[in-house]
N, C-alpha and C. Protein backbone atom coordinates (compact mmCIF):
# COMPACT_ATOMS: atom_id res chain seq x y z
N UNK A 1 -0.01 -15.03 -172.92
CA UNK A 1 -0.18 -16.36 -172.34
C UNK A 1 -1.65 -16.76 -172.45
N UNK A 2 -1.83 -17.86 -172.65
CA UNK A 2 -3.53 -18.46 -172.86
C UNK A 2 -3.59 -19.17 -171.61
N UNK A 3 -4.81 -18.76 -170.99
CA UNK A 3 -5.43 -19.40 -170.06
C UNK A 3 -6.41 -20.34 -169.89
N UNK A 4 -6.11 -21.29 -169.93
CA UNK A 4 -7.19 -22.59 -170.02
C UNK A 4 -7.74 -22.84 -168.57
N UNK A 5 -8.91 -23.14 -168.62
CA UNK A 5 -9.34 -24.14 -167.52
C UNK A 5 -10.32 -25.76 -168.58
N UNK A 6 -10.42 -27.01 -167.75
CA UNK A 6 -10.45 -27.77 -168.05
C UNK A 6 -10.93 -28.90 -167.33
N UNK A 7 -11.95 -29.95 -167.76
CA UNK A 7 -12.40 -30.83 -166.95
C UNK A 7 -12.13 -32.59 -167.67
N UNK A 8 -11.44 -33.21 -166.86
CA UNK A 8 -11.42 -34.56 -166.87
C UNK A 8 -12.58 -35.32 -166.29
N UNK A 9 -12.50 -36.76 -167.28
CA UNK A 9 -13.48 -37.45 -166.78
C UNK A 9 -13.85 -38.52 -167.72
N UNK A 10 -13.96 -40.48 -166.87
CA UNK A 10 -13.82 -40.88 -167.57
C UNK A 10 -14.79 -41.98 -167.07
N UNK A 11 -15.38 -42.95 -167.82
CA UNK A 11 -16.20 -43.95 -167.13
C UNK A 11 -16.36 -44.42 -166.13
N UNK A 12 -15.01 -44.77 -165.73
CA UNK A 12 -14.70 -45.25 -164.14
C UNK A 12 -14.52 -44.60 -163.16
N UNK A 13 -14.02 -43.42 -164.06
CA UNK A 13 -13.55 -42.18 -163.31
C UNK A 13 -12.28 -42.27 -161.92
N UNK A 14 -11.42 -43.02 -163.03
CA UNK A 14 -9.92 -43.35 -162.07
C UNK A 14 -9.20 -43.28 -162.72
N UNK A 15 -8.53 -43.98 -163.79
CA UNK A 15 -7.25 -44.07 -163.97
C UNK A 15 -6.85 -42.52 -165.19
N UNK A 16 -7.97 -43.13 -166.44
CA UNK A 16 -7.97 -42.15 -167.31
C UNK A 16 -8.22 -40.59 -166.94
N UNK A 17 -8.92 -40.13 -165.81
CA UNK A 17 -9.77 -39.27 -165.55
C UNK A 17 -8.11 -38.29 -165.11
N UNK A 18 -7.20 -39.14 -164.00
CA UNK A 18 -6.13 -38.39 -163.41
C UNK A 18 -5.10 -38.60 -164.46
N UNK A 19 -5.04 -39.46 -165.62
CA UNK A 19 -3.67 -39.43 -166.62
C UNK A 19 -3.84 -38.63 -167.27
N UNK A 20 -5.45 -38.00 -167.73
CA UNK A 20 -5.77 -36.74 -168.56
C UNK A 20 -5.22 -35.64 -168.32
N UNK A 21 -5.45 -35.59 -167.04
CA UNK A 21 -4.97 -34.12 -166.15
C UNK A 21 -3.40 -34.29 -165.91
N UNK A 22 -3.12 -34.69 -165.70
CA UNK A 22 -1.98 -34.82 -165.45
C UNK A 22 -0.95 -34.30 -166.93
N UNK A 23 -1.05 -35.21 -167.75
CA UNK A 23 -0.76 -35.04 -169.15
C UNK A 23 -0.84 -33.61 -170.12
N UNK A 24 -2.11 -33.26 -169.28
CA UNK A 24 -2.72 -31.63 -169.84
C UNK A 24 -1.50 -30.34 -168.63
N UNK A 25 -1.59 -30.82 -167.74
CA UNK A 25 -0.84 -30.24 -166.46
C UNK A 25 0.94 -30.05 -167.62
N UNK A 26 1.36 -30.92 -167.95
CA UNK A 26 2.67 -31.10 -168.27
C UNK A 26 2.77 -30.27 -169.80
N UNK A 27 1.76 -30.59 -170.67
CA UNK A 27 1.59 -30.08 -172.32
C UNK A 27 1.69 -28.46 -171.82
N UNK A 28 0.49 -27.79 -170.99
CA UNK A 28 0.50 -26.86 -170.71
C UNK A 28 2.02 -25.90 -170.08
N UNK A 29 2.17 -26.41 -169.00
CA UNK A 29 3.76 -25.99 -168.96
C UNK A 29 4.70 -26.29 -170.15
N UNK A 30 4.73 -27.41 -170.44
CA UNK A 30 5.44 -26.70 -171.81
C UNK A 30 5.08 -25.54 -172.80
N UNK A 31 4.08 -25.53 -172.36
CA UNK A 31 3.61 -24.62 -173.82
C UNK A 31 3.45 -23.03 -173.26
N UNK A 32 3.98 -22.91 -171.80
CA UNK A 32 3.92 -22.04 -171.57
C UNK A 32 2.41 -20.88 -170.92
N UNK A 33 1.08 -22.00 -170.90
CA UNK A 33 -0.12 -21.82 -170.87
C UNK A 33 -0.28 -21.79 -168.86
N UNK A 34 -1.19 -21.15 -168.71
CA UNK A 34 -1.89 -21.45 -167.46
C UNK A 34 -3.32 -22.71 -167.90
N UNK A 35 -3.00 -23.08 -167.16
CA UNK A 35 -4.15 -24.11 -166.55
C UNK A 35 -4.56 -24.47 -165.39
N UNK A 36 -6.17 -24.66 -164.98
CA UNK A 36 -6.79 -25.34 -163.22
C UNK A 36 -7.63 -26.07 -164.41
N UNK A 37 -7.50 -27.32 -163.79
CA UNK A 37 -7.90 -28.60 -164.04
C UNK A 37 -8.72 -29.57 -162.97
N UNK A 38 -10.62 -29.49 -163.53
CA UNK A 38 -11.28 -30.20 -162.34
C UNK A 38 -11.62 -31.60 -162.64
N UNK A 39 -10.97 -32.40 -161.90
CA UNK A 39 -11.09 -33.97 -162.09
C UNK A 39 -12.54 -34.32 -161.83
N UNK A 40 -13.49 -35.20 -162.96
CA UNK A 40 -14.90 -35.33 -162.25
C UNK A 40 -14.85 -37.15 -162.34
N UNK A 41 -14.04 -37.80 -160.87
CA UNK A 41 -13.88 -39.18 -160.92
C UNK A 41 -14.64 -39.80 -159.53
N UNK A 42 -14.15 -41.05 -159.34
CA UNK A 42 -14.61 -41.93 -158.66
C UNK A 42 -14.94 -41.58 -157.11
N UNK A 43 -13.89 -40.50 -157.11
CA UNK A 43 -14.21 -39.33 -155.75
C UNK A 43 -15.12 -38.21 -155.55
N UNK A 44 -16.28 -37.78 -157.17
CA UNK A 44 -16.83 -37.11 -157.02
C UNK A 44 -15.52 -35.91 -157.84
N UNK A 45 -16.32 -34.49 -157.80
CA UNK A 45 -15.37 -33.31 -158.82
C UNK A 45 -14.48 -33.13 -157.59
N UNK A 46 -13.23 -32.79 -158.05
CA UNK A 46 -12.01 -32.20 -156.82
C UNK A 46 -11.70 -30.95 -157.74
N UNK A 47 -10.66 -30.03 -157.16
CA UNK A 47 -10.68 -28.99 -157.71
C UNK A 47 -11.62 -28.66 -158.44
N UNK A 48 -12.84 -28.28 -158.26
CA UNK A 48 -14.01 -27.26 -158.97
C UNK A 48 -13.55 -26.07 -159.42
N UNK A 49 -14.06 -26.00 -160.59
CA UNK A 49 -13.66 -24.57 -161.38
C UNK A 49 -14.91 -23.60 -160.68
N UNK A 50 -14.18 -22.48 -160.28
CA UNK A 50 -15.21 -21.52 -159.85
C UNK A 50 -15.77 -20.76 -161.23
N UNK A 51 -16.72 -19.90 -160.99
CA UNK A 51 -17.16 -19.11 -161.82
C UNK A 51 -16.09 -18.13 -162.35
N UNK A 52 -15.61 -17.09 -161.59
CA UNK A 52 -14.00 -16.68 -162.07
C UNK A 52 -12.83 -17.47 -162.52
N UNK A 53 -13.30 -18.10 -162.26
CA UNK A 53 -12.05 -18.92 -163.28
C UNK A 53 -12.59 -19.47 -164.26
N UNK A 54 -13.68 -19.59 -164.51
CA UNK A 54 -13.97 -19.77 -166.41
C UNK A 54 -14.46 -18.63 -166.72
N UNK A 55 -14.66 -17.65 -166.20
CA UNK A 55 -14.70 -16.27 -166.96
C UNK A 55 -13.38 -15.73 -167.17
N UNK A 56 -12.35 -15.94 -166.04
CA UNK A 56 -10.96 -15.56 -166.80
C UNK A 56 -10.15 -16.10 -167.57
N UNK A 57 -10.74 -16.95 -168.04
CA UNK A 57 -10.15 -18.10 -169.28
C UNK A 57 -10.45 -17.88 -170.95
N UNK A 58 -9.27 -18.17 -171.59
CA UNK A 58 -9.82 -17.80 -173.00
C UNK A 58 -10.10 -18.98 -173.39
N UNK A 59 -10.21 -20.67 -172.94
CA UNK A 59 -10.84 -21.74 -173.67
C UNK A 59 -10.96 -22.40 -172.02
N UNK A 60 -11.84 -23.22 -172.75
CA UNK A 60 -12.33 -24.47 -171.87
C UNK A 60 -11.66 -26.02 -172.73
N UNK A 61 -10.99 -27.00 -171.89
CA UNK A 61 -11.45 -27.85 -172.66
C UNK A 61 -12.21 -28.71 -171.87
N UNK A 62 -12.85 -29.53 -172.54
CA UNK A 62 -13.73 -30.53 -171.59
C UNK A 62 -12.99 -32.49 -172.77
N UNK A 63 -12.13 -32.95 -171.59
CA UNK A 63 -11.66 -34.22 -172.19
C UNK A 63 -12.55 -35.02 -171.01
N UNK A 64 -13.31 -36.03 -171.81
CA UNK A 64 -14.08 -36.26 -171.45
C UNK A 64 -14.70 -37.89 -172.07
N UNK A 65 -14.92 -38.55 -171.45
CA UNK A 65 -15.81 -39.69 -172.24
C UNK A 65 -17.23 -40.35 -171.84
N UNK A 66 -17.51 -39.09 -170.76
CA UNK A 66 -18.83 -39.28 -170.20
C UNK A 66 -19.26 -37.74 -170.10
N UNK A 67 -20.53 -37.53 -170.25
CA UNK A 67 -21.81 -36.18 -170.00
C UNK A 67 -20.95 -35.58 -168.16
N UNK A 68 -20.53 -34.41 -168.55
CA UNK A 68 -19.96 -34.26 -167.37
C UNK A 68 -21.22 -33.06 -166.39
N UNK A 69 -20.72 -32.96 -165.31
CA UNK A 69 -21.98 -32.39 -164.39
C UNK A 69 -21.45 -31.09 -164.68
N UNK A 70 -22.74 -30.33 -164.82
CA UNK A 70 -22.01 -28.77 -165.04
C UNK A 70 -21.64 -27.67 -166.28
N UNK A 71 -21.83 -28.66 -167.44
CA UNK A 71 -21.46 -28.68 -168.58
C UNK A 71 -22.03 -27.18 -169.07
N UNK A 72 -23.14 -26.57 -168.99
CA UNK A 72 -23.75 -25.74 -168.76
C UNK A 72 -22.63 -23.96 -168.55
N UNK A 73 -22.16 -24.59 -167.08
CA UNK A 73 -20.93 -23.21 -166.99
C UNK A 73 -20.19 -22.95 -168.34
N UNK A 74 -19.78 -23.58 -169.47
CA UNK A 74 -18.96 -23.41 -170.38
C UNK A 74 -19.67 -22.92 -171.80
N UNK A 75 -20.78 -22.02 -171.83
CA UNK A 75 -21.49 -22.02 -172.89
C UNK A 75 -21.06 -20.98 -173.13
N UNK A 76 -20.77 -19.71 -172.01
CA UNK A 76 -20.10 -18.55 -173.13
C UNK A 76 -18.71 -18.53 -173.10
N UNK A 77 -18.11 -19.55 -173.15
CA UNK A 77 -16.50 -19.42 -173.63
C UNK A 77 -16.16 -20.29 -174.45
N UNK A 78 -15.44 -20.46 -175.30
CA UNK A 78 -14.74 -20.96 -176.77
C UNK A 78 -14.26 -22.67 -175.72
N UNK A 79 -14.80 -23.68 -176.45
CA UNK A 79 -14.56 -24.97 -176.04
C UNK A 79 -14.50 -25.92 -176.87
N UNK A 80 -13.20 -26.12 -176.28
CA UNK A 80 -12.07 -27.89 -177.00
C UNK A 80 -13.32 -28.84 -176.35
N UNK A 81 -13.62 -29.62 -177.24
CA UNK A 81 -14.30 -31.31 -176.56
C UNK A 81 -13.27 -32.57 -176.99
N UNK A 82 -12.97 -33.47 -176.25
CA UNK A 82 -12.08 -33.91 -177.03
C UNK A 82 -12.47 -35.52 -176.01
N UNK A 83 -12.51 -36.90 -176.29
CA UNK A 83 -12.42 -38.05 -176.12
C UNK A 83 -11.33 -38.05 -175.67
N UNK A 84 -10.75 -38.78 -174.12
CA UNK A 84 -9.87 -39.23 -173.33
C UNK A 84 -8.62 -39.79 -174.40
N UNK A 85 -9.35 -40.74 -175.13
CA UNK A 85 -8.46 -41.71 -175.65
C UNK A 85 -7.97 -41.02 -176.34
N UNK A 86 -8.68 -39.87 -177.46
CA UNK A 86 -8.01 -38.65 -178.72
C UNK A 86 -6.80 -38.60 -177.81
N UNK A 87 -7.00 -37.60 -176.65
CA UNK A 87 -6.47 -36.96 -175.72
C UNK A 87 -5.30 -37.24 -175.71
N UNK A 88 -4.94 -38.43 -174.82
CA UNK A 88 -3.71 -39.27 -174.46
C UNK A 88 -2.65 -39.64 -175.78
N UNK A 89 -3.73 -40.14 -177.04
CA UNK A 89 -3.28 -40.78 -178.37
C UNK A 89 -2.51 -39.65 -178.47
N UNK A 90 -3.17 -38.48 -179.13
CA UNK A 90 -2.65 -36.94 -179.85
C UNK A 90 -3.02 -35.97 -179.24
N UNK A 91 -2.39 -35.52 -177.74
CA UNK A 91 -2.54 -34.50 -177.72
C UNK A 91 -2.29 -33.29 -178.63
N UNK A 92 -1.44 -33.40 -179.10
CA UNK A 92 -0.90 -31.94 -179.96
C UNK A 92 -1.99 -31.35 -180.98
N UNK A 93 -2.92 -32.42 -181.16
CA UNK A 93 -4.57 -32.37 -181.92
C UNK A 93 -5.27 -31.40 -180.69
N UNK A 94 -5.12 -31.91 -179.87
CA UNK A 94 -6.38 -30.91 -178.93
C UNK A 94 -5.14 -29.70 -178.93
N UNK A 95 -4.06 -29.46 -178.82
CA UNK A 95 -3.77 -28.42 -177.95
C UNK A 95 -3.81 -27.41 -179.54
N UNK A 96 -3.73 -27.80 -180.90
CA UNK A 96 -3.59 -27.19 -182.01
C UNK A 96 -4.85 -26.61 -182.68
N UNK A 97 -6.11 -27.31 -181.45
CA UNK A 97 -7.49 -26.53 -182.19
C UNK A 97 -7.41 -25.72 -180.80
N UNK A 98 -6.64 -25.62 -179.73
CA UNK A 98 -6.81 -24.25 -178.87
C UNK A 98 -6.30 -23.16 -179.46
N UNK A 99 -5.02 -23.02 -180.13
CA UNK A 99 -4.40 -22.60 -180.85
C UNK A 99 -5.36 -21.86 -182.31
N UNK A 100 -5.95 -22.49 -183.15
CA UNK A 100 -7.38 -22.09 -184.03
C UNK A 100 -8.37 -21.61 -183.21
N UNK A 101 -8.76 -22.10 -182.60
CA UNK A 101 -9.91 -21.24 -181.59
C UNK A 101 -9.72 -20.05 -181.10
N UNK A 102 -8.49 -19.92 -180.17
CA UNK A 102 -8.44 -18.55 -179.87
C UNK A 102 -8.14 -17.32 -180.89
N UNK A 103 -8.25 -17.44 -182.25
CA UNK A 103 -8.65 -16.75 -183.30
C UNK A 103 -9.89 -16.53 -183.98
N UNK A 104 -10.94 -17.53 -182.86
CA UNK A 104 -12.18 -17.08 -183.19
C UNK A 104 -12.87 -16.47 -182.32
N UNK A 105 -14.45 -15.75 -182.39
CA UNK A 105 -15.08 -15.52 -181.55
C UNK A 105 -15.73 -16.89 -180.47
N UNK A 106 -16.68 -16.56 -179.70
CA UNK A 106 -16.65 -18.00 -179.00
C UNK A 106 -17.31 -18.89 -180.23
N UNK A 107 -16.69 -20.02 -179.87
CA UNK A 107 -16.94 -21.38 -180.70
C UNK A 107 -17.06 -22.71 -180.01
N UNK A 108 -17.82 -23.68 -180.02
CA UNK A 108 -17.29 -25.25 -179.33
C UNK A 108 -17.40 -25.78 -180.39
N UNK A 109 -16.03 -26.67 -180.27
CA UNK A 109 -15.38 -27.81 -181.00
C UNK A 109 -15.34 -29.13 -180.46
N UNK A 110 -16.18 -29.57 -181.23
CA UNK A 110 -16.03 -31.44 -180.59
C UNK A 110 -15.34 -32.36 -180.95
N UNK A 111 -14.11 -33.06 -180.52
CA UNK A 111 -13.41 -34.14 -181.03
C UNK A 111 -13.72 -35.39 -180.80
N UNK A 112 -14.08 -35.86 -181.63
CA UNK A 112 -14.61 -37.59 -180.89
C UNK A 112 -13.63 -38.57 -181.66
């Protein structure tokens, strides 16, 4: 099983920020994956990824369309970057370079 953790986040940080997660919440159960997913919106971050939980993760993704706070925690683990809009358009694009990635050593991948 692949374990993701993952951060949303979007200009306004409302609508897109919770359809990301949400969307990633549902791909993931299908796919059979664990995922914790930290929303960084109009409320400030909710669910914060602790430090154990991105060390027990084999990817990060960060969907995203703004510089998120924190960005920093994700430097030694293998990371999806991927634009909200990619996101929503094609997921099966982000979830198919998690899929390539976890055949590499750590790597970040940016989708814009």
């Amino acid at each position: 099983m692949i374990h993701l953790v993952a951060v949303t986040a979007c200009v306004s940080g409302v609508a897109h920020t919770y359809m990301a997660a949400e969307r990633l919440e549902k791909l993931c159960h299908h796919e059979k994956w664990s995922v914790k997913i930290e929303t960084q919106g109009a409320l400030g971050a909710e669910n914060v990824l602790s430090q154990a939980d991105i060390a027990g993760a084999d990817v990060a993704l960060l969907i995203t369309d703004i510089e998120i706070n924190g960005v920093e925690r994700f430097s030694e683990i293998r990371t999806v970057k991927s634009s909200i809009r990619l996101f929503l358009l094609e997921p099966q694009k982000v979830l198919d370079e998690v899929r390539y990635i976890m055949e590499k050593p750590v790597v970040h991948i940016s989708m814009r």
